[in-house]
Every structure is written in C-alpha cells, then in structure tokens.
PDB file of N, CA and C in Angstrom:
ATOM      1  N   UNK A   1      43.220 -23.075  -0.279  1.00  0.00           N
ATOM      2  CA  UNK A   1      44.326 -23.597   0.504  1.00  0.00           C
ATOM      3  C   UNK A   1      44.948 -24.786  -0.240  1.00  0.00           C
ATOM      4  N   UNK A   2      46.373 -24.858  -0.431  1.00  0.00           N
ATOM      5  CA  UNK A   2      47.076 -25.693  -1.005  1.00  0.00           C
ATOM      6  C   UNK A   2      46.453 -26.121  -2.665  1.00  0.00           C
ATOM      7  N   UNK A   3      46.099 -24.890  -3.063  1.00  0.00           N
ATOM      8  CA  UNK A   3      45.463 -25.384  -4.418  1.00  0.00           C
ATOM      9  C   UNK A   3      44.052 -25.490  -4.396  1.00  0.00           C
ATOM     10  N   UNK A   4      43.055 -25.903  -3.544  1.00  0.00           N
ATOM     11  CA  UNK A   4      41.968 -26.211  -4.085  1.00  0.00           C
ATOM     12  C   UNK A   4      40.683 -25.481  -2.951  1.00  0.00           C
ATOM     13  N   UNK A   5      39.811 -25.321  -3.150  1.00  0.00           N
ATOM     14  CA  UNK A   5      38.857 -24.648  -2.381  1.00  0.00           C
ATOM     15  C   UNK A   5      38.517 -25.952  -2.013  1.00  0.00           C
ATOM     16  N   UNK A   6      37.810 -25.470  -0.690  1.00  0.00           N
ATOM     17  CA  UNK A   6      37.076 -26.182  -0.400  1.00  0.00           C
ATOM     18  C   UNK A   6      36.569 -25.513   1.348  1.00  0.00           C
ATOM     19  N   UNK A   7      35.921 -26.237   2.131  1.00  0.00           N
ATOM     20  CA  UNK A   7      35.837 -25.399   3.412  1.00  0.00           C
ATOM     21  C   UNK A   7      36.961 -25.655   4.323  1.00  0.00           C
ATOM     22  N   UNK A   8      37.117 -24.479   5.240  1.00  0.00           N
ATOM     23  CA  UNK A   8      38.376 -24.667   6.545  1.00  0.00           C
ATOM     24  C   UNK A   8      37.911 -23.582   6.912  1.00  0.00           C
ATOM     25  N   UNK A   9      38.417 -24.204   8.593  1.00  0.00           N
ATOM     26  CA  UNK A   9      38.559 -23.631  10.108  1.00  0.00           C
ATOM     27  C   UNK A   9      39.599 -22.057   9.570  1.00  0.00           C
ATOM     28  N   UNK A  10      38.790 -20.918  10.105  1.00  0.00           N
ATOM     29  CA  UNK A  10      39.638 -19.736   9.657  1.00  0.00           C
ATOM     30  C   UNK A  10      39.795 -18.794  10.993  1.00  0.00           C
ATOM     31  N   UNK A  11      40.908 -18.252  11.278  1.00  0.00           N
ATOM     32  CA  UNK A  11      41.374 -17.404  12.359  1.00  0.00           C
ATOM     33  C   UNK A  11      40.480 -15.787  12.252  1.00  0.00           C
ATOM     34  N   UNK A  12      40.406 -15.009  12.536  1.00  0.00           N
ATOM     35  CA  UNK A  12      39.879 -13.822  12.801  1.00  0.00           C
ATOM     36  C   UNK A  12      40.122 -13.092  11.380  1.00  0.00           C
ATOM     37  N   UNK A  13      41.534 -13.329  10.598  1.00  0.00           N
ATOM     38  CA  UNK A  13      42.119 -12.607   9.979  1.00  0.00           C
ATOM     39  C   UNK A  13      41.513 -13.635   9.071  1.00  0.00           C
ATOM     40  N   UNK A  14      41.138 -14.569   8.668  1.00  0.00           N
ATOM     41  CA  UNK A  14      40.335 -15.043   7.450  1.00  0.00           C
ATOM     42  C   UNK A  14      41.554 -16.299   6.983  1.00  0.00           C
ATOM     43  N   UNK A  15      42.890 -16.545   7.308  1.00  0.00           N
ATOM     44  CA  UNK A  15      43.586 -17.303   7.699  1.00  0.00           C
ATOM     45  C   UNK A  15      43.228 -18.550   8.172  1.00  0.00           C
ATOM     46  N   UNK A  16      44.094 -19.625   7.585  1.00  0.00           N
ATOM     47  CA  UNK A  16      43.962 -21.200   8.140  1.00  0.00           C
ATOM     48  C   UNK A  16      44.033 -21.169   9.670  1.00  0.00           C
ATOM     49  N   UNK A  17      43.077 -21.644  10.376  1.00  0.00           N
ATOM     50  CA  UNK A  17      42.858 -21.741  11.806  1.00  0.00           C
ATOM     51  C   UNK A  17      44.347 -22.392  12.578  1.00  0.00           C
ATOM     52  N   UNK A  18      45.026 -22.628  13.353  1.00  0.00           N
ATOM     53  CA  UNK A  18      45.608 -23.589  14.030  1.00  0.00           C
ATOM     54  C   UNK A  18      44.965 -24.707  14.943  1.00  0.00           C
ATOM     55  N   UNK A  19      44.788 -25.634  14.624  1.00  0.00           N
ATOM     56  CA  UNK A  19      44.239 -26.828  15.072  1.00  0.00           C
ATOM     57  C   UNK A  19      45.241 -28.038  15.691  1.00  0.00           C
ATOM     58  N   UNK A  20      44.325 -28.442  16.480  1.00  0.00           N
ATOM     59  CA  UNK A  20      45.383 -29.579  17.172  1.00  0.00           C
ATOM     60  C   UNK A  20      44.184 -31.086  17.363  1.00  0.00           C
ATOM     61  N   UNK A  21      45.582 -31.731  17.094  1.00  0.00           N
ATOM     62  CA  UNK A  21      44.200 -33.526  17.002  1.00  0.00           C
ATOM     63  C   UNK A  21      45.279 -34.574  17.529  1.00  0.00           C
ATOM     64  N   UNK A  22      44.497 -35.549  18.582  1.00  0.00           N
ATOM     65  CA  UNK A  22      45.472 -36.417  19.099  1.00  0.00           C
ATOM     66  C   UNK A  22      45.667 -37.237  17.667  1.00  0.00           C
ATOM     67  N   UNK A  23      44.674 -37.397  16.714  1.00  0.00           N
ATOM     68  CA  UNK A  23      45.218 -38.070  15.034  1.00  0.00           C
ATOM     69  C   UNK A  23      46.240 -37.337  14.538  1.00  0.00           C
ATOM     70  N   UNK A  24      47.208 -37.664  14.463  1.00  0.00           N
ATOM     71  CA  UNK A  24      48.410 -36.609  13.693  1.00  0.00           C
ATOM     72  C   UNK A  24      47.283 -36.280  11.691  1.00  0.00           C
ATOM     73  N   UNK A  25      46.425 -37.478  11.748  1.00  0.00           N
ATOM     74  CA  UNK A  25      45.805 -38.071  10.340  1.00  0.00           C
ATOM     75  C   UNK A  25      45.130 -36.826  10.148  1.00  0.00           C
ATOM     76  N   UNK A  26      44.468 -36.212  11.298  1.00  0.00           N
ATOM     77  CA  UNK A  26      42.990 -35.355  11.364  1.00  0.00           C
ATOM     78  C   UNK A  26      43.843 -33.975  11.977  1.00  0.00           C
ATOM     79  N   UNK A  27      44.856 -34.062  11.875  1.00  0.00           N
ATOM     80  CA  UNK A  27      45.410 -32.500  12.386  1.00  0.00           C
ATOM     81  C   UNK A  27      45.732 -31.574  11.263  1.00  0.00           C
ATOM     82  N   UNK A  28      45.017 -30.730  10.392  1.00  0.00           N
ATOM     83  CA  UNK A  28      44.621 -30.405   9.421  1.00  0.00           C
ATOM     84  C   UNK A  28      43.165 -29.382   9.099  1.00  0.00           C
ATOM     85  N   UNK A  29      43.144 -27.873   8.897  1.00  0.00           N
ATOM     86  CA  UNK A  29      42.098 -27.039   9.085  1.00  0.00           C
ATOM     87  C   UNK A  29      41.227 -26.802   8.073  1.00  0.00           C
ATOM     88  N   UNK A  30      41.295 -28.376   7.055  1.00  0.00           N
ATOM     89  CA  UNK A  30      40.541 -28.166   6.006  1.00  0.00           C
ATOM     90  C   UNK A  30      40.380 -29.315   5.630  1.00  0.00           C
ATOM     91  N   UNK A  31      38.895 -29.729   4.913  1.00  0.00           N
ATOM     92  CA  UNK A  31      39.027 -31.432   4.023  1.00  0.00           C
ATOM     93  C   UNK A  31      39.180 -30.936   2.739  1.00  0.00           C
ATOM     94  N   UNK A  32      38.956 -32.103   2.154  1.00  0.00           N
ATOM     95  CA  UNK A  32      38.737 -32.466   0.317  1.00  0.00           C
ATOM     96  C   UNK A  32      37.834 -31.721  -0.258  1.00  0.00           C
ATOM     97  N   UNK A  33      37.751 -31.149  -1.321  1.00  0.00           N
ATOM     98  CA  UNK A  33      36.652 -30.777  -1.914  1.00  0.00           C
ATOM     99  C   UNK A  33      35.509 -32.106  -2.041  1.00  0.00           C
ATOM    100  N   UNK A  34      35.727 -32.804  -2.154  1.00  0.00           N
ATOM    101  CA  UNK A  34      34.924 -34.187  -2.153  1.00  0.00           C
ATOM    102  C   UNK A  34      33.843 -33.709  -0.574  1.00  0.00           C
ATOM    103  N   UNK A  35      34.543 -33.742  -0.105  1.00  0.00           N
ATOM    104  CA  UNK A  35      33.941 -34.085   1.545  1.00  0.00           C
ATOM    105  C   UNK A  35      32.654 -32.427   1.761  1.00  0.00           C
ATOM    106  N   UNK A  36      33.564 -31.451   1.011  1.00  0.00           N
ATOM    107  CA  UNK A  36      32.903 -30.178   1.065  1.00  0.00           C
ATOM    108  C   UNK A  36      31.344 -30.154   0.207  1.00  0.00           C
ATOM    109  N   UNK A  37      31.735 -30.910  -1.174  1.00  0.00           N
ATOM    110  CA  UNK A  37      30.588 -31.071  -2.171  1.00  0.00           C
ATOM    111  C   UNK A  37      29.668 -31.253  -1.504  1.00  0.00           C
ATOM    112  N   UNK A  38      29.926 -33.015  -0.704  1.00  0.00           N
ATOM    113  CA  UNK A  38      28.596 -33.821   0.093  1.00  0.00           C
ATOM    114  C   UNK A  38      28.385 -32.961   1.176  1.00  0.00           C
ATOM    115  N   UNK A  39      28.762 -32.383   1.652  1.00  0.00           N
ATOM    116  CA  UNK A  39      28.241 -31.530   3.117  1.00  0.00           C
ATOM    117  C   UNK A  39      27.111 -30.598   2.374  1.00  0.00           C
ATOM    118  N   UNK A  40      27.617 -29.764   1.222  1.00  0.00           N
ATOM    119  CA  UNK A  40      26.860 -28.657   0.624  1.00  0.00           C
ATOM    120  C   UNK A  40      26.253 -28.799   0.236  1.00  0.00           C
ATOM    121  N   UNK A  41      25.920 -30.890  -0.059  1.00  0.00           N
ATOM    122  CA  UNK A  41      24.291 -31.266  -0.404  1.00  0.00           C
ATOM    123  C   UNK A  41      23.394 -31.514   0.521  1.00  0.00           C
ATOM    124  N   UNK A  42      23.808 -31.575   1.753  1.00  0.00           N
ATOM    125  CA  UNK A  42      23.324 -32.003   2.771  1.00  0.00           C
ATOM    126  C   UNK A  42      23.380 -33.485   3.261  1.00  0.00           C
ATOM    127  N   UNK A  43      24.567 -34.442   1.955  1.00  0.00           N
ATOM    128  CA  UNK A  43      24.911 -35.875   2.170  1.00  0.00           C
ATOM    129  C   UNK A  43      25.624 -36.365   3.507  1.00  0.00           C
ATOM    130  N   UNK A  44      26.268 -35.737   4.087  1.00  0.00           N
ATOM    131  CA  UNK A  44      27.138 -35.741   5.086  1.00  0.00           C
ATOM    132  C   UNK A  44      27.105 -35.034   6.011  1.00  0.00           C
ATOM    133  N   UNK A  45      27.248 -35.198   7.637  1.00  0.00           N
ATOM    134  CA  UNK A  45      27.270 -34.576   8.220  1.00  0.00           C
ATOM    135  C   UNK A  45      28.838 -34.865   9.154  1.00  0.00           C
ATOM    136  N   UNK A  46      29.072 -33.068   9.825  1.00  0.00           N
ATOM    137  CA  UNK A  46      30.282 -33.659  10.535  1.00  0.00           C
ATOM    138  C   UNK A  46      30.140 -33.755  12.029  1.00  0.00           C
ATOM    139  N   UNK A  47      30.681 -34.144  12.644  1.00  0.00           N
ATOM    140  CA  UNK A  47      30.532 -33.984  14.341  1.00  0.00           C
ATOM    141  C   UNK A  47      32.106 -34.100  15.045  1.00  0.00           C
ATOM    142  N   UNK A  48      31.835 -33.709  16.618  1.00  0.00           N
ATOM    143  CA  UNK A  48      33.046 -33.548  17.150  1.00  0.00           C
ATOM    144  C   UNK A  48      33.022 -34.446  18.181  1.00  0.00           C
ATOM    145  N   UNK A  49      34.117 -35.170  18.415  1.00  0.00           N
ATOM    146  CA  UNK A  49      34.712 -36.328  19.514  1.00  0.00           C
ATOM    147  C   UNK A  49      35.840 -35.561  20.117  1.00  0.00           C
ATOM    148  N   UNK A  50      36.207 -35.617  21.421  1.00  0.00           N
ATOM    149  CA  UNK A  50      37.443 -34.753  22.293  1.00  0.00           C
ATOM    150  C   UNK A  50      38.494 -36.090  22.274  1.00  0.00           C
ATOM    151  N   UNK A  51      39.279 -36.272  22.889  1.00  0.00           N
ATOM    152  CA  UNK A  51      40.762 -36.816  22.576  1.00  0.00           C
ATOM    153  C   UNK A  51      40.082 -37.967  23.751  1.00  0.00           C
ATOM    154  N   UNK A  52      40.000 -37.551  24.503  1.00  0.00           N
ATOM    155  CA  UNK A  52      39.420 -38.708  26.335  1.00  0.00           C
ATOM    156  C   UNK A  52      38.202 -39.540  25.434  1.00  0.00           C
ATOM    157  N   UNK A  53      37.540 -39.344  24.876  1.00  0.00           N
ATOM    158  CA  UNK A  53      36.251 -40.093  24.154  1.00  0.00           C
ATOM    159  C   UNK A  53      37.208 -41.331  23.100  1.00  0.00           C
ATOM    160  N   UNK A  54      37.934 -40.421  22.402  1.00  0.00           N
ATOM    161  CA  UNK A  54      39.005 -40.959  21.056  1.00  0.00           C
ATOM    162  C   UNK A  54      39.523 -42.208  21.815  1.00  0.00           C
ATOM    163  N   UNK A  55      40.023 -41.500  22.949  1.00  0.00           N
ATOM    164  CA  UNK A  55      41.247 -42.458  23.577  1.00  0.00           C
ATOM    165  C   UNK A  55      40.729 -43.971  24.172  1.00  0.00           C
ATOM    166  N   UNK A  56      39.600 -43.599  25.297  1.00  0.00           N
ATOM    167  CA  UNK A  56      38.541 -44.333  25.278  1.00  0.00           C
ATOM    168  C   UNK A  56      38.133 -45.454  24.156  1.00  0.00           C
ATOM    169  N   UNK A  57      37.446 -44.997  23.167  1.00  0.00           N
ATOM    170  CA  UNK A  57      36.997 -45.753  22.354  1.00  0.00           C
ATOM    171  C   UNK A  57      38.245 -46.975  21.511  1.00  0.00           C
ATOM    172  N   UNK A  58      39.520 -46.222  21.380  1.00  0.00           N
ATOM    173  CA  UNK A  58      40.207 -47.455  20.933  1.00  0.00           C
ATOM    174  C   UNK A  58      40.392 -48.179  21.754  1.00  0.00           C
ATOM    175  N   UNK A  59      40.582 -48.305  23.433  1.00  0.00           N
ATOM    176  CA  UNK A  59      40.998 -49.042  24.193  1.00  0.00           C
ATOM    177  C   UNK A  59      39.982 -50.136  24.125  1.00  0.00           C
ATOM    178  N   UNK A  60      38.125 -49.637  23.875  1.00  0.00           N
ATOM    179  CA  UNK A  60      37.369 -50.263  24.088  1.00  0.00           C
ATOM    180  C   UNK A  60      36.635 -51.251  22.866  1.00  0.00           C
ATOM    181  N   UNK A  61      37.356 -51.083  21.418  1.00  0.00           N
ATOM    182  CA  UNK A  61      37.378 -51.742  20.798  1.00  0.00           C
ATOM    183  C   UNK A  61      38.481 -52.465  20.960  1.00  0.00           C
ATOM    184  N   UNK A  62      39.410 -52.463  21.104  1.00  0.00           N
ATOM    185  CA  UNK A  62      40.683 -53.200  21.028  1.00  0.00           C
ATOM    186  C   UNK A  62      40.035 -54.429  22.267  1.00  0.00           C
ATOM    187  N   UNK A  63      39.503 -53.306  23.251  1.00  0.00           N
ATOM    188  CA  UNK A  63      39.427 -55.231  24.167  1.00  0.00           C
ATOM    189  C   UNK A  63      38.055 -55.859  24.299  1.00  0.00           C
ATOM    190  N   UNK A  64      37.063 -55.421  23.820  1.00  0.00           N
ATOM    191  CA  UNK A  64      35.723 -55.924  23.423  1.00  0.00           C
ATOM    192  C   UNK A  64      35.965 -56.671  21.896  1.00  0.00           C
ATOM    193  N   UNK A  65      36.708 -56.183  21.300  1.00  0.00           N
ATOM    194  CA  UNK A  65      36.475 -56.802  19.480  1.00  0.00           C
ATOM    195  C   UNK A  65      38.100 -57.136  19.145  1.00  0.00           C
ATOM    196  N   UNK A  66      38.882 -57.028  20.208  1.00  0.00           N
ATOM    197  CA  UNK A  66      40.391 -57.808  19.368  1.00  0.00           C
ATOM    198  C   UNK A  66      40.891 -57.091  18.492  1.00  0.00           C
ATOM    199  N   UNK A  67      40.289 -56.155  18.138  1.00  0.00           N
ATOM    200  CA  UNK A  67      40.488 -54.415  16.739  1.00  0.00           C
ATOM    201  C   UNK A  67      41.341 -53.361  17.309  1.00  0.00           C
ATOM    202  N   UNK A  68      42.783 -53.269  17.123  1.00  0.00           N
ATOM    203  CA  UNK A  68      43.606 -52.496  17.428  1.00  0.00           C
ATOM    204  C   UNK A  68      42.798 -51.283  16.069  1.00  0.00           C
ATOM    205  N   UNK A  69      41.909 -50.009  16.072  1.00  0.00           N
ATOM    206  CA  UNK A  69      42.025 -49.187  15.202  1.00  0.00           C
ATOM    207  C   UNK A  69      43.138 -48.256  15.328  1.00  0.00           C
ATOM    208  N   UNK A  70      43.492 -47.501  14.182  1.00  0.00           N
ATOM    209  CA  UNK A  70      43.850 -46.572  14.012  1.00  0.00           C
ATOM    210  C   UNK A  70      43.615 -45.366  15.096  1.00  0.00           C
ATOM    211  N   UNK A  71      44.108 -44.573  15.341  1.00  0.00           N
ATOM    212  CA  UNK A  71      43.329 -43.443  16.410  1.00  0.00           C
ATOM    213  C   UNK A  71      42.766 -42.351  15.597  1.00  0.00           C
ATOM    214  N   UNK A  72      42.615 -42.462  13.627  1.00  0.00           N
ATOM    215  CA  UNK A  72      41.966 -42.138  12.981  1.00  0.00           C
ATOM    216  C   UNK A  72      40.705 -42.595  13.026  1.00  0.00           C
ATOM    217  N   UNK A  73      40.357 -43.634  13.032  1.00  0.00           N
ATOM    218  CA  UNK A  73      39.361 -44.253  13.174  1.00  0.00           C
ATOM    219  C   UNK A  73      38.749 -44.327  14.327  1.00  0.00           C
ATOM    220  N   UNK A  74      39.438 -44.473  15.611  1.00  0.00           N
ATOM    221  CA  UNK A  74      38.861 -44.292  17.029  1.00  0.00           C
ATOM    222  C   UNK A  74      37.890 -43.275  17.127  1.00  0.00           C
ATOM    223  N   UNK A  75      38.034 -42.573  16.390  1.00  0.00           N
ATOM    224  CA  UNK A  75      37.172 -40.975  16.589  1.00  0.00           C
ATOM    225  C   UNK A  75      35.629 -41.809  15.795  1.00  0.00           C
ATOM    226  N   UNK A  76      35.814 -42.038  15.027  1.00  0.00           N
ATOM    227  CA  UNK A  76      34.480 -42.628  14.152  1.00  0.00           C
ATOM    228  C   UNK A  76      33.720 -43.787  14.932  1.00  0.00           C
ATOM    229  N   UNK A  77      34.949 -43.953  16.117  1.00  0.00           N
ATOM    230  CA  UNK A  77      34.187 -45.534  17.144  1.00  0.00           C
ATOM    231  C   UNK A  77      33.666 -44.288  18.320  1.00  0.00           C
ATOM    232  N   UNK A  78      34.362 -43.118  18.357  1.00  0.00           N
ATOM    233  CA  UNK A  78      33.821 -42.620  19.846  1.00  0.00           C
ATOM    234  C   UNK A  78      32.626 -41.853  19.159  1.00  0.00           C
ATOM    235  N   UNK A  79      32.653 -41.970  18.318  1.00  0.00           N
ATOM    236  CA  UNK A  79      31.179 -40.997  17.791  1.00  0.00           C
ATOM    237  C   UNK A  79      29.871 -41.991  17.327  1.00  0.00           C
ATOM    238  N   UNK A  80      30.544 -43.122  17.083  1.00  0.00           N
ATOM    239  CA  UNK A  80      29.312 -43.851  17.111  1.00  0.00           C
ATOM    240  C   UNK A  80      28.875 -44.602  18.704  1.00  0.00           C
ATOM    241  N   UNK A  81      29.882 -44.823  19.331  1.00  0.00           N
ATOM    242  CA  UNK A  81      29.667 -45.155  20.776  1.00  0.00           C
ATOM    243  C   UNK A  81      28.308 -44.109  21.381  1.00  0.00           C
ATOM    244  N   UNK A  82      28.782 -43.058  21.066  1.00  0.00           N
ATOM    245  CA  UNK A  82      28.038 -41.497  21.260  1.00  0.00           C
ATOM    246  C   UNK A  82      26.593 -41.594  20.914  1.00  0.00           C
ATOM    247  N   UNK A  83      26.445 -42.208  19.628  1.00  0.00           N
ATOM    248  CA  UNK A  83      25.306 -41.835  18.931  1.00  0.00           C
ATOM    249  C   UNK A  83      24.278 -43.457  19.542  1.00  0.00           C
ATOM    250  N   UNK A  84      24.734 -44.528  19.625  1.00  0.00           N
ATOM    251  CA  UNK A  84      23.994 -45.515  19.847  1.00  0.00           C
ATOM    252  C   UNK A  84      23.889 -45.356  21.251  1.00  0.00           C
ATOM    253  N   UNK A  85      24.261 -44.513  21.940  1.00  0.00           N
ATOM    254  CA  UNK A  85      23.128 -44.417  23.851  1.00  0.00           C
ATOM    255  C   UNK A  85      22.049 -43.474  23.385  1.00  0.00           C
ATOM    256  N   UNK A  86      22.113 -42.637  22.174  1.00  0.00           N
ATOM    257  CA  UNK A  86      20.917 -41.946  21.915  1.00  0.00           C
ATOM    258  C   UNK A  86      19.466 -43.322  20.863  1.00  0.00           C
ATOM    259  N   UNK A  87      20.253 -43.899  20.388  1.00  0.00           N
ATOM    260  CA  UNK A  87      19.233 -44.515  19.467  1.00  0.00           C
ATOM    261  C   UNK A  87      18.459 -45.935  20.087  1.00  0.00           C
ATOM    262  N   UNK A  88      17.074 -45.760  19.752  1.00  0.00           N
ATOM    263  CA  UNK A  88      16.659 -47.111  20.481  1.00  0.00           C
ATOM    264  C   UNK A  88      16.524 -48.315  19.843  1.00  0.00           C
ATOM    265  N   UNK A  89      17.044 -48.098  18.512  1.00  0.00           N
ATOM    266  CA  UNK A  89      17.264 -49.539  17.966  1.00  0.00           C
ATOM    267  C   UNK A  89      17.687 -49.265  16.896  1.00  0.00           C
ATOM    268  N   UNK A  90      18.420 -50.057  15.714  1.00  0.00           N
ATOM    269  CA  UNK A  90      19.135 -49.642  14.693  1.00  0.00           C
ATOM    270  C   UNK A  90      20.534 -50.548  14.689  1.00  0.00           C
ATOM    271  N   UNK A  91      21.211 -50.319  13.483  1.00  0.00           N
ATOM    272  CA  UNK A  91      22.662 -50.668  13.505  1.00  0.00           C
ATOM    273  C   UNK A  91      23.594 -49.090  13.214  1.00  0.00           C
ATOM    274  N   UNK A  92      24.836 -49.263  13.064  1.00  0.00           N
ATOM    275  CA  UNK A  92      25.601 -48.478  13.037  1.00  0.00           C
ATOM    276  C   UNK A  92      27.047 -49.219  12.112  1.00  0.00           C
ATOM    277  N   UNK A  93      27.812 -48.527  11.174  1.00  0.00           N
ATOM    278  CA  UNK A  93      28.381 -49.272  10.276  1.00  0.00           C
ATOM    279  C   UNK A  93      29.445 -48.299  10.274  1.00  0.00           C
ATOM    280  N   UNK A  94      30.850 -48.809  10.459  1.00  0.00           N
ATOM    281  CA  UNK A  94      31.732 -47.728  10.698  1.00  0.00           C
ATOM    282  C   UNK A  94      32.855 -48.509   9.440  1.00  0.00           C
ATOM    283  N   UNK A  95      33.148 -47.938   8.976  1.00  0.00           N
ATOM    284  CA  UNK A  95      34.677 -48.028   7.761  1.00  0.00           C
ATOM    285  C   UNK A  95      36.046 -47.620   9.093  1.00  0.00           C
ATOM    286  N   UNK A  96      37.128 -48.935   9.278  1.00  0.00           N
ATOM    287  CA  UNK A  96      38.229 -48.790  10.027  1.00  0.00           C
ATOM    288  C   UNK A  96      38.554 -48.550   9.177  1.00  0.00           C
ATOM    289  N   UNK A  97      39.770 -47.317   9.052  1.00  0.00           N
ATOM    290  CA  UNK A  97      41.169 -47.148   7.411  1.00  0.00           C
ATOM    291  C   UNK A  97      42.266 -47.316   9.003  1.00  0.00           C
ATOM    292  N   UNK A  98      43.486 -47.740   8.264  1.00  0.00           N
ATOM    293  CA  UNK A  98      44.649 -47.658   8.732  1.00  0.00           C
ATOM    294  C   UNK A  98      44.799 -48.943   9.945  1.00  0.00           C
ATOM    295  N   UNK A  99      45.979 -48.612  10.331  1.00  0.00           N
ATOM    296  CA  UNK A  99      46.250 -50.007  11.629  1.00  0.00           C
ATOM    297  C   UNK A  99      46.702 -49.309  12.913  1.00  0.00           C
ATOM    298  N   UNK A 100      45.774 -49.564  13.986  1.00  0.00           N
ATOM    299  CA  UNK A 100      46.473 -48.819  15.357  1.00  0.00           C
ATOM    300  C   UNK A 100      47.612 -49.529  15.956  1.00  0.00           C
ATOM    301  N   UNK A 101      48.081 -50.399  15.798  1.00  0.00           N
ATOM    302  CA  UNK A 101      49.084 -51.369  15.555  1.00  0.00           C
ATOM    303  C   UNK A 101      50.442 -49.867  16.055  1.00  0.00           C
ATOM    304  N   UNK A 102      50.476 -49.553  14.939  1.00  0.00           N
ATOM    305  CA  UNK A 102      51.417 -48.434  14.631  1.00  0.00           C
ATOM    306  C   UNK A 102      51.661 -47.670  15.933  1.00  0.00           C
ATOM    307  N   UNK A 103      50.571 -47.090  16.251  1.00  0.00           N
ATOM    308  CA  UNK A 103      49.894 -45.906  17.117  1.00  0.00           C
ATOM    309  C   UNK A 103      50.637 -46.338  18.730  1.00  0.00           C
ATOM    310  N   UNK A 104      50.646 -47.969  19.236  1.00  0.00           N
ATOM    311  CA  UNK A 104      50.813 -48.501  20.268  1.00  0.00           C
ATOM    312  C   UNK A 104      51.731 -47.575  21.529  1.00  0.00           C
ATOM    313  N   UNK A 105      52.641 -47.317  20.825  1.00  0.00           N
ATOM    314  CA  UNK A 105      53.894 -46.929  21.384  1.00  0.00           C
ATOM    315  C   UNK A 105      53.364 -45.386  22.126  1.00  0.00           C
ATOM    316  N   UNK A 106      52.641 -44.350  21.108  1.00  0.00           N
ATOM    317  CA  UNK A 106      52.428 -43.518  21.673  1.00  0.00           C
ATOM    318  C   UNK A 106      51.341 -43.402  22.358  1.00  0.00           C
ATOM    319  N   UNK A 107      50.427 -44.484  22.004  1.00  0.00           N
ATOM    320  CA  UNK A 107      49.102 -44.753  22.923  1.00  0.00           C
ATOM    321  C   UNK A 107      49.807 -45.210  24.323  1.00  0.00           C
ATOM    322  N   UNK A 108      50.489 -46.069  24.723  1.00  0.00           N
ATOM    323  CA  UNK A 108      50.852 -46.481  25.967  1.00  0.00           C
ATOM    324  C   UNK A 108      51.570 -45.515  26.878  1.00  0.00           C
ATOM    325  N   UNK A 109      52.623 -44.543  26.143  1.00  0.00           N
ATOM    326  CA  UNK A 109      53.374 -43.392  26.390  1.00  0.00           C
ATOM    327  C   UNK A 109      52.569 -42.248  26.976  1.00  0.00           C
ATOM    328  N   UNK A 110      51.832 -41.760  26.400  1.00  0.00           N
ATOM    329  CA  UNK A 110      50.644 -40.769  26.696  1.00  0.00           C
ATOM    330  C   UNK A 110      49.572 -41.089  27.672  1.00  0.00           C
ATOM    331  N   UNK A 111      48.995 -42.203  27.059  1.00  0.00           N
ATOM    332  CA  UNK A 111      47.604 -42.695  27.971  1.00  0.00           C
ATOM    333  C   UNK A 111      47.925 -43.918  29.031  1.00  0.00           C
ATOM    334  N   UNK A 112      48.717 -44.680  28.964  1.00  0.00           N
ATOM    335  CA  UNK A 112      49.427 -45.920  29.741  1.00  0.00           C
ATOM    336  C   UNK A 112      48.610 -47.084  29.252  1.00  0.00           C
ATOM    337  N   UNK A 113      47.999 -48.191  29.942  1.00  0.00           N
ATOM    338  CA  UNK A 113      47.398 -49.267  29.536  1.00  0.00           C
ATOM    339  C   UNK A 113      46.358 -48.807  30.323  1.00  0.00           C
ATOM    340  N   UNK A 114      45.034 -49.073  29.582  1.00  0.00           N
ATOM    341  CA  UNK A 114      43.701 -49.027  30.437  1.00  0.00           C
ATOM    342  C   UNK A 114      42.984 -50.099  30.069  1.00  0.00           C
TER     343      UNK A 114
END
C-alpha cells in the first residue's frame, strides 16, 4: 500500500479496510514498516481505545495536568488510564506528539465542555 509493505486492516476482497478514528492522525488502515518490523519481533504491542475512552481521557488530562493533548495522543492517555486500574504498582510513561490546542473547536462542537 502506497509503496511499501507493511501490515493493514483488509476487507474480504484482500483490499485496504475502511476505517474510521475520531484522530483524523490515526484514520488510516495501515502503519510504517518501522512499527510492523517491532510488532514482528514481538517489541511492540498494539491495543484498542473507542472514541468515549479517547474523548474522556483528554478532558481528564487537560483538567487534572493543565495538558491540552492532541486527540492523537488522548488515545495513548485512554490506554494507559486502562492499563494502570489493572496494575498494582509501577509507573507508566506516555510520549504526547502534537498540540490539542488545535483540536478545541471540534472537541467542544462534538463533545461540548465536560
């Protein structure tokens, strides 16, 4: 796809899946070969967050930590939100990319203020 192998979401017919993501960032039925390598070593793993978790989690960094993320990144806060009610002690270390700054307009439009 677009030049380079790597893994993607495929329709019946063996075709790029149609996918939908409240991230316009993450709306896309395939990663990097990079991202494919580390999975196929077993370096990486992926997991799934729904849009209400996503949406959630930026509101709840933004007003616990003053951190407008990205709603790219929200997904990486609702999945670690996720993972630390399972763990009984530990840290958790998340990389923010981008500025939810941006995002505001359609975050308030869609979801309102929570």
């Amino acid at each position: 796809m677009h030049g380079f192998n790597s893994i993607m979401l495929k329709d019946e017919n063996g075709d790029p899946a149609p996918v939908y993501s409240v991230a316009s960032g993450l709306d896309y039925p395939s990663s990097g070969p990079e991202h494919a390598f580390l999975r196929d070593l077993g370096r990486v793993k992926y997991d799934v967050v729904d849009d209400e978790e996503t949406i959630n989690a930026f509101f709840t960094l933004s007003r616990m930590e003053g951190i407008i993320p990205a709603i790219e990144s929200s997904h990486a806060v609702a999945y670690a939100m996720k993972l630390a009610k399972k763990m009984e002690k530990g840290s958790i270390l998340i990389n923010l990319s981008g500025r939810g700054d941006k995002d505001m307009d359609y975050i308030i439009e869609k979801y309102g203020i929570r």
